[in-house]
PDB file of N, CA and C in Angstrom:
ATOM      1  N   UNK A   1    -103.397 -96.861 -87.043  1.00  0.00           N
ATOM      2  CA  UNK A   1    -103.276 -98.248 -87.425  1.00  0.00           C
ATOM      3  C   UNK A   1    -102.060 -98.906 -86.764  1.00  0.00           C
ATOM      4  N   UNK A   2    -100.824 -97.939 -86.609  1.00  0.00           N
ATOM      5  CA  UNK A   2     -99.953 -98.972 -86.518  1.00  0.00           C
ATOM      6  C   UNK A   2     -99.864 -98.901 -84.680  1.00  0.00           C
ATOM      7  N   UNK A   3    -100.712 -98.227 -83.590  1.00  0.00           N
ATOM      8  CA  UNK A   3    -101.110 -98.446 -82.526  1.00  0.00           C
ATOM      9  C   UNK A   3    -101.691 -99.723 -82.363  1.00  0.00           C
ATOM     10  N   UNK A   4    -102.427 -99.621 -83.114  1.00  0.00           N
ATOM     11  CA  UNK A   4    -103.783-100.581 -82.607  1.00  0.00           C
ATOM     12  C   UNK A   4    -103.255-101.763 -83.426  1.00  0.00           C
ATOM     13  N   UNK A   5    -101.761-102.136 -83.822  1.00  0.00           N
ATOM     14  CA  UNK A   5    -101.570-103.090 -83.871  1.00  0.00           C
ATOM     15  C   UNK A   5    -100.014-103.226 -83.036  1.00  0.00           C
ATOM     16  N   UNK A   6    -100.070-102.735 -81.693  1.00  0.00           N
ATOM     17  CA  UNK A   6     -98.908-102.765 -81.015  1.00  0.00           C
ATOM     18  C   UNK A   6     -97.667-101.898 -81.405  1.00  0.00           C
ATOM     19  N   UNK A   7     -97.493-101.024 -81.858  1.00  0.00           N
ATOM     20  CA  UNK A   7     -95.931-100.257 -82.296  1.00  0.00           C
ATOM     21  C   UNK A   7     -96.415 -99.251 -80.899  1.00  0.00           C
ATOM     22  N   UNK A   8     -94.635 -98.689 -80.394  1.00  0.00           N
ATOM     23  CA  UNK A   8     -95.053 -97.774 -79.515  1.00  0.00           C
ATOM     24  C   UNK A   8     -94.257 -96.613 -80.243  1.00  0.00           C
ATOM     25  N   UNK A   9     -93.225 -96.899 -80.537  1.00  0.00           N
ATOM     26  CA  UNK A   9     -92.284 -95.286 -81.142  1.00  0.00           C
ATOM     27  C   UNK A   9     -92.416 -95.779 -82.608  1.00  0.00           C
ATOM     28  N   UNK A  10     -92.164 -94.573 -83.265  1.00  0.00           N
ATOM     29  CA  UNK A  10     -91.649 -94.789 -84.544  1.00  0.00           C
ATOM     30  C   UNK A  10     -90.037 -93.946 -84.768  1.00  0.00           C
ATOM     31  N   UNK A  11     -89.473 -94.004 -85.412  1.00  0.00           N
ATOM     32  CA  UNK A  11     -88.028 -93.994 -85.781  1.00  0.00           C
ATOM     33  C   UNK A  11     -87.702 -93.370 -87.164  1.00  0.00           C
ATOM     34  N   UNK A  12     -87.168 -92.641 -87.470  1.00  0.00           N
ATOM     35  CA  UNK A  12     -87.038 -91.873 -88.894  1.00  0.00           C
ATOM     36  C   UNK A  12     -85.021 -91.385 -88.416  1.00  0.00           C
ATOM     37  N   UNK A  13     -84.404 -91.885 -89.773  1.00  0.00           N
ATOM     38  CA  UNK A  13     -83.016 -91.033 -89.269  1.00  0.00           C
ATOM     39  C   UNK A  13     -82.598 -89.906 -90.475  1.00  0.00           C
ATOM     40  N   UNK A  14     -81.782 -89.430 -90.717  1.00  0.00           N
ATOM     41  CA  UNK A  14     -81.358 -88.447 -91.406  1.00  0.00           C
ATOM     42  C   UNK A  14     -79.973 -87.727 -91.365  1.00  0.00           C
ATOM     43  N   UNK A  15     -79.356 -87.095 -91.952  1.00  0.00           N
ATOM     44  CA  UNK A  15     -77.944 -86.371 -92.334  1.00  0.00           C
ATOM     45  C   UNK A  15     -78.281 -85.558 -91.277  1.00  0.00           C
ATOM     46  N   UNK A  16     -77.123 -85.180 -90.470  1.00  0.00           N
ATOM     47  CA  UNK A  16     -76.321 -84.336 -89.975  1.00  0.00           C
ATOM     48  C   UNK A  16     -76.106 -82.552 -90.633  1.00  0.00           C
ATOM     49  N   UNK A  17     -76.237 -82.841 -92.010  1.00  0.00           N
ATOM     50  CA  UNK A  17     -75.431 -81.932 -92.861  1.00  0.00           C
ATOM     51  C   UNK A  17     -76.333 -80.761 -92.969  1.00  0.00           C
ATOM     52  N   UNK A  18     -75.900 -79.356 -93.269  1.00  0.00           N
ATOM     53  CA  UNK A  18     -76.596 -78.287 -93.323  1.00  0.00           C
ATOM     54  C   UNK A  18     -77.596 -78.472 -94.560  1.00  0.00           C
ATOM     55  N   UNK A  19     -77.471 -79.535 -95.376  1.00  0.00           N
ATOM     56  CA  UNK A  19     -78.215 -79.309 -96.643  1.00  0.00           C
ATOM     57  C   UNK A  19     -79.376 -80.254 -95.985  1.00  0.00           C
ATOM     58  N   UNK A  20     -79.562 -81.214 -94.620  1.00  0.00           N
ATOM     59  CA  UNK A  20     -81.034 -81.388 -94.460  1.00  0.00           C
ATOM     60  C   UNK A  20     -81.221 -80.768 -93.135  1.00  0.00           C
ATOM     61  N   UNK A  21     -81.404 -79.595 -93.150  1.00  0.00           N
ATOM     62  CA  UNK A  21     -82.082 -79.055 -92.131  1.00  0.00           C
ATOM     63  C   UNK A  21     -83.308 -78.848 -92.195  1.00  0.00           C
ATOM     64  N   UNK A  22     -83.679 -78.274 -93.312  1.00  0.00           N
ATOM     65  CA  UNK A  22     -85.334 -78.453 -93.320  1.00  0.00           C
ATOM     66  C   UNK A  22     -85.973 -79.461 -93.225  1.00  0.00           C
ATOM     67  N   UNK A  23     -85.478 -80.909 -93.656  1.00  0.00           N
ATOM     68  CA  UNK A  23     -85.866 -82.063 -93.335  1.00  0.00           C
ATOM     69  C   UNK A  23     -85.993 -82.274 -91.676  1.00  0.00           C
ATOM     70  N   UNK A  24     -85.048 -82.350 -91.209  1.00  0.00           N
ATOM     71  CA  UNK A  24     -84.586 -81.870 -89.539  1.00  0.00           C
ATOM     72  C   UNK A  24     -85.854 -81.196 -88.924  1.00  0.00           C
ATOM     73  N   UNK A  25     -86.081 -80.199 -89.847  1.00  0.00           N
ATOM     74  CA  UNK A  25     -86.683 -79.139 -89.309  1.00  0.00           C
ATOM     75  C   UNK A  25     -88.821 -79.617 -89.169  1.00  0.00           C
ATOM     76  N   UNK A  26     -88.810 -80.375 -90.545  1.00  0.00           N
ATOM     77  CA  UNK A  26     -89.819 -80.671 -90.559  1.00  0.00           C
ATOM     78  C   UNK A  26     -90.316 -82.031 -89.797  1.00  0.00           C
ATOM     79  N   UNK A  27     -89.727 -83.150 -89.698  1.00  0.00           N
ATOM     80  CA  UNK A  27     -89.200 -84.048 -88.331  1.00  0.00           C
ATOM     81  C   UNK A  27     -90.113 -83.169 -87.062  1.00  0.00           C
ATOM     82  N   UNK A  28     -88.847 -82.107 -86.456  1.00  0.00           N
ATOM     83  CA  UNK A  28     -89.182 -81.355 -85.284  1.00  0.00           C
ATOM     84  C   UNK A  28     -90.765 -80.918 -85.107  1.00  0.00           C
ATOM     85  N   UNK A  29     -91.574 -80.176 -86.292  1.00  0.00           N
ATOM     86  CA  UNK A  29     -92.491 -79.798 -87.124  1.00  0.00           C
ATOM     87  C   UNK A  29     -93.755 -81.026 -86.741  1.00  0.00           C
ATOM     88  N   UNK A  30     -93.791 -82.021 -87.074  1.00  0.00           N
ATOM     89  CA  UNK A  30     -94.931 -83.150 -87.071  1.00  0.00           C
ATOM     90  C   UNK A  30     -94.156 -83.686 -85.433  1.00  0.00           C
ATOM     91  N   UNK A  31     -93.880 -83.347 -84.470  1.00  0.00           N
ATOM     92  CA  UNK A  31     -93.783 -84.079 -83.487  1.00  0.00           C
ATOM     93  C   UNK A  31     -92.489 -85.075 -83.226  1.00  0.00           C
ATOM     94  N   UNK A  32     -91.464 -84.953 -83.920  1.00  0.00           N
ATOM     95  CA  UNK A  32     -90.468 -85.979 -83.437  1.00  0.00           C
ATOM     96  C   UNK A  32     -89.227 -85.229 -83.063  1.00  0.00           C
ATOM     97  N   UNK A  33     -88.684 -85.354 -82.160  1.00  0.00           N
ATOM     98  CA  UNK A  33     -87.305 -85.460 -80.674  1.00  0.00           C
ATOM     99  C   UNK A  33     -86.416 -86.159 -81.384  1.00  0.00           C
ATOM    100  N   UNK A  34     -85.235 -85.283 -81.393  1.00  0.00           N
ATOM    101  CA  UNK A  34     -84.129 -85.900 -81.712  1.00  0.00           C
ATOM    102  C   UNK A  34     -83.757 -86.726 -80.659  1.00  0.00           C
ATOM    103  N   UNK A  35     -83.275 -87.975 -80.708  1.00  0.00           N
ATOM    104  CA  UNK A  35     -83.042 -89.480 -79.827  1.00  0.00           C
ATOM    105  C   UNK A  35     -81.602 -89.322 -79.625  1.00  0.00           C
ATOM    106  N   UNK A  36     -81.100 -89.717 -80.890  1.00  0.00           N
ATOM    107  CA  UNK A  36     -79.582 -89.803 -81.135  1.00  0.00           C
ATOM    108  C   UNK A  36     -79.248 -89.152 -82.585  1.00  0.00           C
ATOM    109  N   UNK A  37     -77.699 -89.338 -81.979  1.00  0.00           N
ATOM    110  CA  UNK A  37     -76.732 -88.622 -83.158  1.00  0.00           C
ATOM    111  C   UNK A  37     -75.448 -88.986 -83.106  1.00  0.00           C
ATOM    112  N   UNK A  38     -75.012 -89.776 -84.261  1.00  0.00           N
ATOM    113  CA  UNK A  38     -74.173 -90.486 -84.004  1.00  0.00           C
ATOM    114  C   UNK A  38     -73.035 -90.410 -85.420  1.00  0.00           C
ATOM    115  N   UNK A  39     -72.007 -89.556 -84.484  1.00  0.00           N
ATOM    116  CA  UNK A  39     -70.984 -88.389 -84.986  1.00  0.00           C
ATOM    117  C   UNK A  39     -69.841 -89.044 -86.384  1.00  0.00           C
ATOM    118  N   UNK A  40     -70.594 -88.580 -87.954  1.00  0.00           N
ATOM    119  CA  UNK A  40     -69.538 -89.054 -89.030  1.00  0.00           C
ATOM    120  C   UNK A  40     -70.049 -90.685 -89.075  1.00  0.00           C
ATOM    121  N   UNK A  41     -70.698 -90.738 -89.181  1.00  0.00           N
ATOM    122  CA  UNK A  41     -71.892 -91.795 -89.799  1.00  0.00           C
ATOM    123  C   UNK A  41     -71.371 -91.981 -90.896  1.00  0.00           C
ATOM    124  N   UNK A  42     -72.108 -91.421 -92.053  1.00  0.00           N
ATOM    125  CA  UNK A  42     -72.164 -91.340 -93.226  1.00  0.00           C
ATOM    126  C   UNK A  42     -70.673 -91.202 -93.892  1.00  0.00           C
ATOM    127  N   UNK A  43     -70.032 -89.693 -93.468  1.00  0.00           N
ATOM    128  CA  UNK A  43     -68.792 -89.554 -93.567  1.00  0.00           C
ATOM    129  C   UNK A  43     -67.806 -88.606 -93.064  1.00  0.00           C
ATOM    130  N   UNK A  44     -66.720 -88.333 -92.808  1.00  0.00           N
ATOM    131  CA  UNK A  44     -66.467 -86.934 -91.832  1.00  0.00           C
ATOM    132  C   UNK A  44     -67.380 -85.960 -92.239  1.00  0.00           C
ATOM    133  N   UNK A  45     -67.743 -85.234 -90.832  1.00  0.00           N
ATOM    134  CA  UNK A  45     -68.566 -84.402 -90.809  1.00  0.00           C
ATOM    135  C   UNK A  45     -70.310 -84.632 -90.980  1.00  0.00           C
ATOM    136  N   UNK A  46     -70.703 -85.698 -91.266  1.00  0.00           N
ATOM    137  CA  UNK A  46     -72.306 -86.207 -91.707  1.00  0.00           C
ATOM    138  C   UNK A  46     -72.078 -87.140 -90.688  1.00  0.00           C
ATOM    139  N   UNK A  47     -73.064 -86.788 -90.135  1.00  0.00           N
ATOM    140  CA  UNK A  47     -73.960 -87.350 -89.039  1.00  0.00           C
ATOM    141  C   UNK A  47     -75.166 -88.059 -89.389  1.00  0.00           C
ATOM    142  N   UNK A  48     -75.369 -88.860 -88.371  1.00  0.00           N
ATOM    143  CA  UNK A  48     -76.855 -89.850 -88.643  1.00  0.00           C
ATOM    144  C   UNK A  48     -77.356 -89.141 -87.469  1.00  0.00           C
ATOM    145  N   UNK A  49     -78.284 -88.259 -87.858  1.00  0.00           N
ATOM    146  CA  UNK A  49     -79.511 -88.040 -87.103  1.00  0.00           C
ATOM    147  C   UNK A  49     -80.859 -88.849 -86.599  1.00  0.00           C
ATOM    148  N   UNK A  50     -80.724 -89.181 -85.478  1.00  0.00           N
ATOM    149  CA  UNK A  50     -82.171 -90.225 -85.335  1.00  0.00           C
ATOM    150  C   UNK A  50     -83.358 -89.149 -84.571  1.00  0.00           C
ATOM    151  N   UNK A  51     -84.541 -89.121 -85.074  1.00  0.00           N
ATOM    152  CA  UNK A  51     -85.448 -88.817 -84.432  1.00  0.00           C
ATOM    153  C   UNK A  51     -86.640 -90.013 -83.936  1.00  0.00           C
ATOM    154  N   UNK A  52     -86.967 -89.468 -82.855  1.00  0.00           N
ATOM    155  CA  UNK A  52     -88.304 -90.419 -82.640  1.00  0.00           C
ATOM    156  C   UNK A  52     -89.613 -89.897 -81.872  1.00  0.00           C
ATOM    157  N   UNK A  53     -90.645 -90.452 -81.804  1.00  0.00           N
ATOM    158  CA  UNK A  53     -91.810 -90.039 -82.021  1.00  0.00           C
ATOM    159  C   UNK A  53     -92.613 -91.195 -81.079  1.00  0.00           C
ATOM    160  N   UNK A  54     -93.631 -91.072 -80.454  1.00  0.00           N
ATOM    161  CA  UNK A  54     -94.424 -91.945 -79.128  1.00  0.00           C
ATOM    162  C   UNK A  54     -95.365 -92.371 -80.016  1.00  0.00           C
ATOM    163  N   UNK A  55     -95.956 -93.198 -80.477  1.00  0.00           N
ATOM    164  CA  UNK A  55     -97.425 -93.417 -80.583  1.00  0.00           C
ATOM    165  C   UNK A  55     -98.128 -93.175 -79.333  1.00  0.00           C
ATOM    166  N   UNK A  56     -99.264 -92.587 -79.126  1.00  0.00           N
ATOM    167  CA  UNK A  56    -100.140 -92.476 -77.943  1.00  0.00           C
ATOM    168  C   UNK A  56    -101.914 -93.155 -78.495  1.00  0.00           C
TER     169      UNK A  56
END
């Protein structure tokens, strides 16, 4: 749906932190590439994880 109404990536972000890795992990899991990461985001040490994903 959201092809066939023009979107090309989609975008999901997330913690840095060892407590979402499985989140991270499941991200990696359905198809999405970490993009960026952008260091103490949140707060020292937590990171904003961006993943992203192609619509095809």
């Amino acid at each position: 749906m959201l092809f066939e109404r023009g979107a090309r990536v989609l975008l999901v972000a997330t913690s840095g932190l060892d407590g979402f890795a499985a989140t991270r992990g499941f991200y990696r899991h359905i198809g999405y590439a970490e993009e960026a990461r952008i260091r103490d985001f949140y707060s020292d040490g937590d990171d904003k994880v961006v993943f992203r994903k192609a619509l095809r």
